[in-house]
Protein backbone atom coordinates (compact mmCIF):
# COMPACT_ATOMS: atom_id res chain seq x y z
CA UNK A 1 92.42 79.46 110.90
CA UNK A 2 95.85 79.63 109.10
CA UNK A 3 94.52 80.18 106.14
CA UNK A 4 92.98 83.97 106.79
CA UNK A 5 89.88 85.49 108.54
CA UNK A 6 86.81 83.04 108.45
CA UNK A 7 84.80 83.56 105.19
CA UNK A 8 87.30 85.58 103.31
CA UNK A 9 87.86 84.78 99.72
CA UNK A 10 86.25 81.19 99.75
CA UNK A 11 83.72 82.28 97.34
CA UNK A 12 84.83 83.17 93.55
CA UNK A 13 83.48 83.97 89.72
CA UNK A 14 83.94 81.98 86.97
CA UNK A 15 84.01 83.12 83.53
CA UNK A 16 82.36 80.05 81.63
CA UNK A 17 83.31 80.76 77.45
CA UNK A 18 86.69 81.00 78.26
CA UNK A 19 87.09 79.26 81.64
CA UNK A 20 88.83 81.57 84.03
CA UNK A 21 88.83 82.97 87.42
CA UNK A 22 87.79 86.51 87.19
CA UNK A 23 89.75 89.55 88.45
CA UNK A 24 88.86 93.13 88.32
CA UNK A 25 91.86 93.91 86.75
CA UNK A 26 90.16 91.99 83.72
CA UNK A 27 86.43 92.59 84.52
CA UNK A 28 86.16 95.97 85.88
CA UNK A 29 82.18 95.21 86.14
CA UNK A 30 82.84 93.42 89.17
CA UNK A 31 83.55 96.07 91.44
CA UNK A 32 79.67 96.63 90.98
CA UNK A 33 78.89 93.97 93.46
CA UNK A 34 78.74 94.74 97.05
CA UNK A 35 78.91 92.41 99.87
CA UNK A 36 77.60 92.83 103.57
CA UNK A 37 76.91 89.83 106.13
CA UNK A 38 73.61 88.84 106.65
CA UNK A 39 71.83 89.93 110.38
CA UNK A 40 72.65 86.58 111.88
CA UNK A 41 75.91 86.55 110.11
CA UNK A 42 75.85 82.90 108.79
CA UNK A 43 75.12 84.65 105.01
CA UNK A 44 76.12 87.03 102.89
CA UNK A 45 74.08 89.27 100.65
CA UNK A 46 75.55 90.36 97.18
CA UNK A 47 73.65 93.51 96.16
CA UNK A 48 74.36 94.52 92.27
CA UNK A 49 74.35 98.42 92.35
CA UNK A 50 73.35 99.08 88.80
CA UNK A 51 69.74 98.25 87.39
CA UNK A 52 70.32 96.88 84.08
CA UNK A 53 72.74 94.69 82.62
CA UNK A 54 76.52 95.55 82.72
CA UNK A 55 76.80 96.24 78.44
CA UNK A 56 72.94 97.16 78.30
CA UNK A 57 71.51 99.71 79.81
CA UNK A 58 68.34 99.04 78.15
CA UNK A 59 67.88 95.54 79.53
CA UNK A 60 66.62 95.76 82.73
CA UNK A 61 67.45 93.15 85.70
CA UNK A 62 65.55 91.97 88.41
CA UNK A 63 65.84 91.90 92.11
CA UNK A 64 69.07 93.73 93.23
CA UNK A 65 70.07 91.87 96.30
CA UNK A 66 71.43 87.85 96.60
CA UNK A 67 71.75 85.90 99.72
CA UNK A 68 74.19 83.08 99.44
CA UNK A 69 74.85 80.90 102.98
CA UNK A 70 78.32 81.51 104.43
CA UNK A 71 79.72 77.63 104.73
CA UNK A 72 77.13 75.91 102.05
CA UNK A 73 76.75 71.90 102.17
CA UNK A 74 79.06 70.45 99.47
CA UNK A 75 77.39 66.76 98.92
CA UNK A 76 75.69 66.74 95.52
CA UNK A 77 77.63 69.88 94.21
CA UNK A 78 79.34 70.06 90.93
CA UNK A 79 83.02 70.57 90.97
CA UNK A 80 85.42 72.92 88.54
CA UNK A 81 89.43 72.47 88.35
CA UNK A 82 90.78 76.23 88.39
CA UNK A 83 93.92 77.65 88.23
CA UNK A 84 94.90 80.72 89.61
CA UNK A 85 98.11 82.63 89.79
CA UNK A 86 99.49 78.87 88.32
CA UNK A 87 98.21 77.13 91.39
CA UNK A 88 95.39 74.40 90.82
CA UNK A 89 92.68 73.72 93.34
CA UNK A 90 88.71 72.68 92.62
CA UNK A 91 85.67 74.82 93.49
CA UNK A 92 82.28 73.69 93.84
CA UNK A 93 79.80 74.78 91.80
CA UNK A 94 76.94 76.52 93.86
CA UNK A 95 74.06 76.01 91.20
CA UNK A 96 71.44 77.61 88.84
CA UNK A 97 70.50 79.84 91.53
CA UNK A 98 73.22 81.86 92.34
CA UNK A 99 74.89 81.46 88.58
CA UNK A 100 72.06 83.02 86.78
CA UNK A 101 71.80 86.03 89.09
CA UNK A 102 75.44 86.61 88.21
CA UNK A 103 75.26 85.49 84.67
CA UNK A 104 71.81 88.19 83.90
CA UNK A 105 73.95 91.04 85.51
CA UNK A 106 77.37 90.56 83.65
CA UNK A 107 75.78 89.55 79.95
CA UNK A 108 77.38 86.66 79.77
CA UNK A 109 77.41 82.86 81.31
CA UNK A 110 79.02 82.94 85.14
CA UNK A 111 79.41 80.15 87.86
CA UNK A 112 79.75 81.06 91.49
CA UNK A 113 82.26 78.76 93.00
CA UNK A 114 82.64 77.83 96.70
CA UNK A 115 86.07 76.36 97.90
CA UNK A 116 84.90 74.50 101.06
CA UNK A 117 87.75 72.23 102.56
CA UNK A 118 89.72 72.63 99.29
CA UNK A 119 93.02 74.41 99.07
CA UNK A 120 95.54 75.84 96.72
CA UNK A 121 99.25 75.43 97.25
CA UNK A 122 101.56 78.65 98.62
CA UNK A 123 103.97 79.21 95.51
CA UNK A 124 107.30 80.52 94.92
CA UNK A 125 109.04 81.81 97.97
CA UNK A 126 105.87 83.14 99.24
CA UNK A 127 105.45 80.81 102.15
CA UNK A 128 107.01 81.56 105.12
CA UNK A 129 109.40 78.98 105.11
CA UNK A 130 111.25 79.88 101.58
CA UNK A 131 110.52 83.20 102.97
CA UNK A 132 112.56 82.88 106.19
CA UNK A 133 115.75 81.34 103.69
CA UNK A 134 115.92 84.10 101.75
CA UNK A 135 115.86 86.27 104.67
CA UNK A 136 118.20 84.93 106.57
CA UNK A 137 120.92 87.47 107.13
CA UNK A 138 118.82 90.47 105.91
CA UNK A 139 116.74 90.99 109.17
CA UNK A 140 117.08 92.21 112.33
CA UNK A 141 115.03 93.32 115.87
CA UNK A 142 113.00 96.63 115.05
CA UNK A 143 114.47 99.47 116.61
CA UNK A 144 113.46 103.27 116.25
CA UNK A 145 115.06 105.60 118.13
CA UNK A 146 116.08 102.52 120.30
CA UNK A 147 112.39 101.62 120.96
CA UNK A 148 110.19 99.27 119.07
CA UNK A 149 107.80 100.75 116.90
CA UNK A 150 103.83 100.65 118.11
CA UNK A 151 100.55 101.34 115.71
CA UNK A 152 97.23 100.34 115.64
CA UNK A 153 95.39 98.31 114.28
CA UNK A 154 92.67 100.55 112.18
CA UNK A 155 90.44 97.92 110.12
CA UNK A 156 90.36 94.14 109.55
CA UNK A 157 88.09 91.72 108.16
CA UNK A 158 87.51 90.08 110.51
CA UNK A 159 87.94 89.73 114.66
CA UNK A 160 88.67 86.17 114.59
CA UNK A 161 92.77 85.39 113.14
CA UNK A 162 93.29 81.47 113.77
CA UNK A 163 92.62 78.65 115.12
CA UNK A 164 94.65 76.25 116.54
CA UNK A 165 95.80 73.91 114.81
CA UNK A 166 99.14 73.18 116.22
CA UNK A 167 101.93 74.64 117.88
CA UNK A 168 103.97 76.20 115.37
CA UNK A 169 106.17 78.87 117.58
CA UNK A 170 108.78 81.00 115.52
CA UNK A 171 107.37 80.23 111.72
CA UNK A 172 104.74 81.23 110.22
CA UNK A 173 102.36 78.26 109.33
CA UNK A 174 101.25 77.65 105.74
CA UNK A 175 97.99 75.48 105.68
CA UNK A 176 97.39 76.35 101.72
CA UNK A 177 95.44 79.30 100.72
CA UNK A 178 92.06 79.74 99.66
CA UNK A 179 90.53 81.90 96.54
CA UNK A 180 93.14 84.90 98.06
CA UNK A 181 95.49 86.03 95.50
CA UNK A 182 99.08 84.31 97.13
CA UNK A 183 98.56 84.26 100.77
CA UNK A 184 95.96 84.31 103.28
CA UNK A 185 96.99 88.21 104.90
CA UNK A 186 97.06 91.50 102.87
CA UNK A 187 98.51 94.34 105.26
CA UNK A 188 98.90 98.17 104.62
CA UNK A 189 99.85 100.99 106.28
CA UNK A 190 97.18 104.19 106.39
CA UNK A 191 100.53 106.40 106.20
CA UNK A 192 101.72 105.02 102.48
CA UNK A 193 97.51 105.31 101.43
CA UNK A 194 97.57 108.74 102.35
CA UNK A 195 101.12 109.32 99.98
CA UNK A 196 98.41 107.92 97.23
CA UNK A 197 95.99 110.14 98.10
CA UNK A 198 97.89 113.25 97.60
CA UNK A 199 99.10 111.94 94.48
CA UNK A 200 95.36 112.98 93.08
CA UNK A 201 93.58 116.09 92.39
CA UNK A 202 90.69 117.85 94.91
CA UNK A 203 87.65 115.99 94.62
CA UNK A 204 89.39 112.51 93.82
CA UNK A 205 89.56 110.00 96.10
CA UNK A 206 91.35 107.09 96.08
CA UNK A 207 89.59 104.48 98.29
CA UNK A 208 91.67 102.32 100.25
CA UNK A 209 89.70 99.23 99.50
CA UNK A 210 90.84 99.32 96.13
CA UNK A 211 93.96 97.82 97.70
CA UNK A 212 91.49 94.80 99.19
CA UNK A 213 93.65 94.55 102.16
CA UNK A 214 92.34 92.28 105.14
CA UNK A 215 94.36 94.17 108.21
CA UNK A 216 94.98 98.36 107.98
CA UNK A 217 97.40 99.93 110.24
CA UNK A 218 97.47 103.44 111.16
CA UNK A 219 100.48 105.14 113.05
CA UNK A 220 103.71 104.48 110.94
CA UNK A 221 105.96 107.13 111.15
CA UNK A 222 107.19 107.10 107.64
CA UNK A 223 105.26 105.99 104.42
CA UNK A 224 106.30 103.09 102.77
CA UNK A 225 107.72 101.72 105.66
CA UNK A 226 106.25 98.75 105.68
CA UNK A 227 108.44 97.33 102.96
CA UNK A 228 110.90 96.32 105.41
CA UNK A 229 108.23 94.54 108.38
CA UNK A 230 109.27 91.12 108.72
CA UNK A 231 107.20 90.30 111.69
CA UNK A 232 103.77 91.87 113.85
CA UNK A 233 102.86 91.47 116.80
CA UNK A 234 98.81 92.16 117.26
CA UNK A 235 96.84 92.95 120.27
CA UNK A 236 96.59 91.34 123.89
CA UNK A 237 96.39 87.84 122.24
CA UNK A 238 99.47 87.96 121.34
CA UNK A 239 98.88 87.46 117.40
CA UNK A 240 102.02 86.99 115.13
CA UNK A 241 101.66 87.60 111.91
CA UNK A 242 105.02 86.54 109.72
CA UNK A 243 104.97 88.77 106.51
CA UNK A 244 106.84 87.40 103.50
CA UNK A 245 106.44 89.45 100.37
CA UNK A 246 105.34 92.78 99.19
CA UNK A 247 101.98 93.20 97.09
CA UNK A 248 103.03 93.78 93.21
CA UNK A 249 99.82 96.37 92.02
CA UNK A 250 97.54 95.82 88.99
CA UNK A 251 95.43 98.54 87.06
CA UNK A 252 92.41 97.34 89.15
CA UNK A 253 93.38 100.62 90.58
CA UNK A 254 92.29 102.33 87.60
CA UNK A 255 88.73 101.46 88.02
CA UNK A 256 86.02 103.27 89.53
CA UNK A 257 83.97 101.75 91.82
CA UNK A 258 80.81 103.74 90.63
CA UNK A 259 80.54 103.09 87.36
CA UNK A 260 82.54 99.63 86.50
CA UNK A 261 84.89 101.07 84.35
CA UNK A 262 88.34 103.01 84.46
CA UNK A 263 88.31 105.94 86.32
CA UNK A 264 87.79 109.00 84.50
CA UNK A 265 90.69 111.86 85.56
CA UNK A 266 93.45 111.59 87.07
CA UNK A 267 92.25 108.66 89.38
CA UNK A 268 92.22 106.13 86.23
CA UNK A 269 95.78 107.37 86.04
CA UNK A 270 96.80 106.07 90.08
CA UNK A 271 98.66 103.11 88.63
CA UNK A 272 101.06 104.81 86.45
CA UNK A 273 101.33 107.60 89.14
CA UNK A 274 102.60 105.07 91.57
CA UNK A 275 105.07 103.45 88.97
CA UNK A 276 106.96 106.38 88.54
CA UNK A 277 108.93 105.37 92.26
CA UNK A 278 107.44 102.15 93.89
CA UNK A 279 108.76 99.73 91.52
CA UNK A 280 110.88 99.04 94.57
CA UNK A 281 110.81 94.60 94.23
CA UNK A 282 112.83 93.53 91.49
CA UNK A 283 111.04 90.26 91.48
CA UNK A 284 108.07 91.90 90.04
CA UNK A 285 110.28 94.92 88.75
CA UNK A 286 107.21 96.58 86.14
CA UNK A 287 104.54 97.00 89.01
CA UNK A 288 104.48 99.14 91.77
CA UNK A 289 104.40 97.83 95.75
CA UNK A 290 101.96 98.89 98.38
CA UNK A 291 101.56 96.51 101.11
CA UNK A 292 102.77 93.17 102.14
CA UNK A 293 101.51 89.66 102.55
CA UNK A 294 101.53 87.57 105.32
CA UNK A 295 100.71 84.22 107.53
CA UNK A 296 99.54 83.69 110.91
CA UNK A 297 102.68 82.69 112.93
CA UNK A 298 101.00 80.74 116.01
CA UNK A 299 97.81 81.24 118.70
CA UNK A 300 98.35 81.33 122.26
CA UNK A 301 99.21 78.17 124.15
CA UNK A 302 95.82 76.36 125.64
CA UNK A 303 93.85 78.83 123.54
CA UNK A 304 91.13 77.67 120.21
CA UNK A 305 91.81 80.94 118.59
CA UNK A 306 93.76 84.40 118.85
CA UNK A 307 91.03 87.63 118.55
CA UNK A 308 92.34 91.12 117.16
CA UNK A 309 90.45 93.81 117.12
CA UNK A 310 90.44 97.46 115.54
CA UNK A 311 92.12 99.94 117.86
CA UNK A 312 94.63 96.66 118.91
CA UNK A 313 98.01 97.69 119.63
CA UNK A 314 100.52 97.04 116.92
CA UNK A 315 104.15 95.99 117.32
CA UNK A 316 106.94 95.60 115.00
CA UNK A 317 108.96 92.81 116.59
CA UNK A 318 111.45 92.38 113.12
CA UNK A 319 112.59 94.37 110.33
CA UNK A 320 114.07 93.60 107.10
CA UNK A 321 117.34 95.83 106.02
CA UNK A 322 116.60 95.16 102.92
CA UNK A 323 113.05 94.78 100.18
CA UNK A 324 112.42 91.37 99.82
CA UNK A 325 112.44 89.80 96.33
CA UNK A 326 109.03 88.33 95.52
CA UNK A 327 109.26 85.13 92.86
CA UNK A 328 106.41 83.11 91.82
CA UNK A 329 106.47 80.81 88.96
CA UNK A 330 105.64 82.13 85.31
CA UNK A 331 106.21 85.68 86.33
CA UNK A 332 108.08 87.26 83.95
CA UNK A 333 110.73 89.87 85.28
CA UNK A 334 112.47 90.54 81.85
C-alpha cells in the first residue's frame, strides 16, 4: 500500500463553525483521545481520557470509550470537500453516531470523516519524483568508515508496508496520500529524540510520539543524521523506502498530553528550545527539523506485500551531501 501502513491516518476531525481539518497544533484538546485496535483488529476504539467536557469541568460526559470499524461501508454516506496543507480531497461523513461522541467531548459541533478510496495529491517537491530532480547531483552511496551504515528498526505502525501495485524499481511511487500531513512515511531517529530529551529538566519527558512518526530507528551514530538519508533499506523483504523532505515542527510540541493544554515548564518551551539550532531547511527556514518523510520505493518481485518488523535491520543505501530544501505551495519562507 503506497500510500502508508494500512489504517493510518484515513480517519480525521472536522471542525464544523468554521470548517476545518483539525490539528493539535490548533486544538490541543485532541491529544486527549487515545486510540488502540480492537481484539480482532478490524476496529478501533477511541477512549476520551478526561470525564467531563474539554472547557467544562462541571459537565459531565458519558461513556468513555468509542468503537468505530476500521474500513466502514461508504454507500449512503455524506461527503465533505477538505483542504489540507492546500491539497483538496473529500471525506465521508461517518454519521450522528460517532459525531456526537466527539462533538459532547470537545464543546462544540465535530464530524468524523473517513477517506475510503479517496486521495489527496503529493504537493510541492515532496513526491519522490520532484524530489529525485532536485537531488540530482547532491547524493551519493552511504559510506561510514567505508562501510554502509546498519540500525534497527525500533517501532512502526504497522508490520504490513505495501502492496503491490506495480513494479516501480529505483523511484519511489506516489499513489496520493491520505489524511497524513504531506506524505504517507514519517521517520526518526531515537539518537536526535534523545538530543531533545536532554534539552529538558529531571522529571520532564518529552515523549517521542509527540513527533507522530510511523517508523523509529534506533542505532545512528550521530544525532541529526538523518537529515542527509536519501534512501532505506528495511528488513529481509527488502523494503525501500525513498525519503524526500525533512519534517518542519509545529508547537504541537508544546502540549501536554495529560492535560490538553501547553505544557507547563520547560516542556511547553521544547519548540523554541529546538529553534535555537535546527532551523537547518531553508524552505521552511522559521521551524525547526526532526525527521524526514518518505515513500515506499517498490515490493519484492512475485510478492503481494513487503513485511517489516521491529528489531528489522536497517540500511542506509544513499546519502544526501547536502539538507534538502522542502517547498510546498503557500508556505511562506520570508
Amino acid at each position: 500500500m503506497y500510500t502508508g501502513f494500512p489504517h493510518d491516518r484515513r480517519f480525521m476531525l472536522y471542525k464544523v463553525d468554521t470548517k476545518e481539518n483539525m490539528h493539535v497544533s490548533h486544538q490541543t484538546e485532541m491529544c486527549l483521545f487515545t486510540t488502540a485496535f480492537t481484539a480482532n483488529q478490524d476496529g478501533v476504539v477511541v477512549t476520551y481520557t478526561l470525564g467531563h467536557t474539554f472547557d467544562k469541568p462541571d459537565r459531565k460526559v458519558g461513556d468513555a470509550k468509542l468503537e468505530i470499524p476500521l474500513s466502514p461501508e461508504t454507500e449512503g454516506l455524506g461527503e465533505v470537500s477538505i483542504t489540507m496543507h492546500y491539497s483538496p480531497c473529500v471525506g465521508f461523513d461517518m454519521g450522528t453516531k460517532y459525531n456526537a461522541w466527539f462533538s459532547e467531548r470537545f464543546g462544540y459541533e465535530v464530524k468524523l470523516l473517513y477517506i475510503g478510496m479517496n486521495r489527496r495529491k503529493v504537493l510541492g517537491n515532496m513526491p519522490p519524483t520532484a524530489s529525485g530532480r532536485q537531488s540530482e547531483g547532491l547524493s551519493g552511496p552511504a559510506q561510514t568508515n567505508g562501510n554502509s551504515w546498519f540500525g534497527s528498526l525500533a517501532s512502526t505502525a504497522s508490520s504490513l508496508v505495501g502492496t503491490l501495485t506495480g513494479s516501480k524499481e529505483d523511484e519511489g511511487v506516489d499513489e496520493g496520500i491520505s489524511f497524513a500531513d504531506v506524505a504517507p512515511y514519517l521517520i526518526v531517529s531515537e539518537k536526535s529524540w534523545q538530543n531533545t530529551q536532554r534539552r529538558l529538566p529531571e522529571g520532564e519527558e518529552m515523549d517521542i510520539t509527540k513527533f507522530r512518526p510511523n517508523i523509529i530507528v534506533e542505532g545512528a551514530e550521530g544525532e541529526w543524521e538523518e537529515d542527509f538519508w536519501a534512501e532505506l533499506r528495511i528488513g529481509s523483504d527488502d523494503a525501500k523506502i525513498i525519503l524526500t523532505q525533512n519534517c518542519a515542527r509545529c508547537n504541537s510540541l508544546n502540549v501536554d498530553y495529560a492535560t490538553g493544554k501547553v505544557a507547563e515548564g520547560e516542556s511547553g518551551k521544547i519548540l523554541k528550545k529546538l529553534q535555537s539550532d535546527r532551523r537547518v531547511d531553508l524552505g521552511a527556514k522559521w521551524s525547526p527539523v526532526f525527521g524526514r518523510y518518505g515513500f515506499l520505493a517498490r515490493v519484492p518481485e512475485g510478492k503481494s506485500a513487503a513485511v517489516i518488523k521491529v528489531g528489522d535491520e536497517v540500511k542506509i543505501l544513499k546519502r544526501n551531501r547536502e539538507r534538502t530544501r522542502f517547498v510546498w505551495p503557500n508556505l511562506s519562507t520570508d
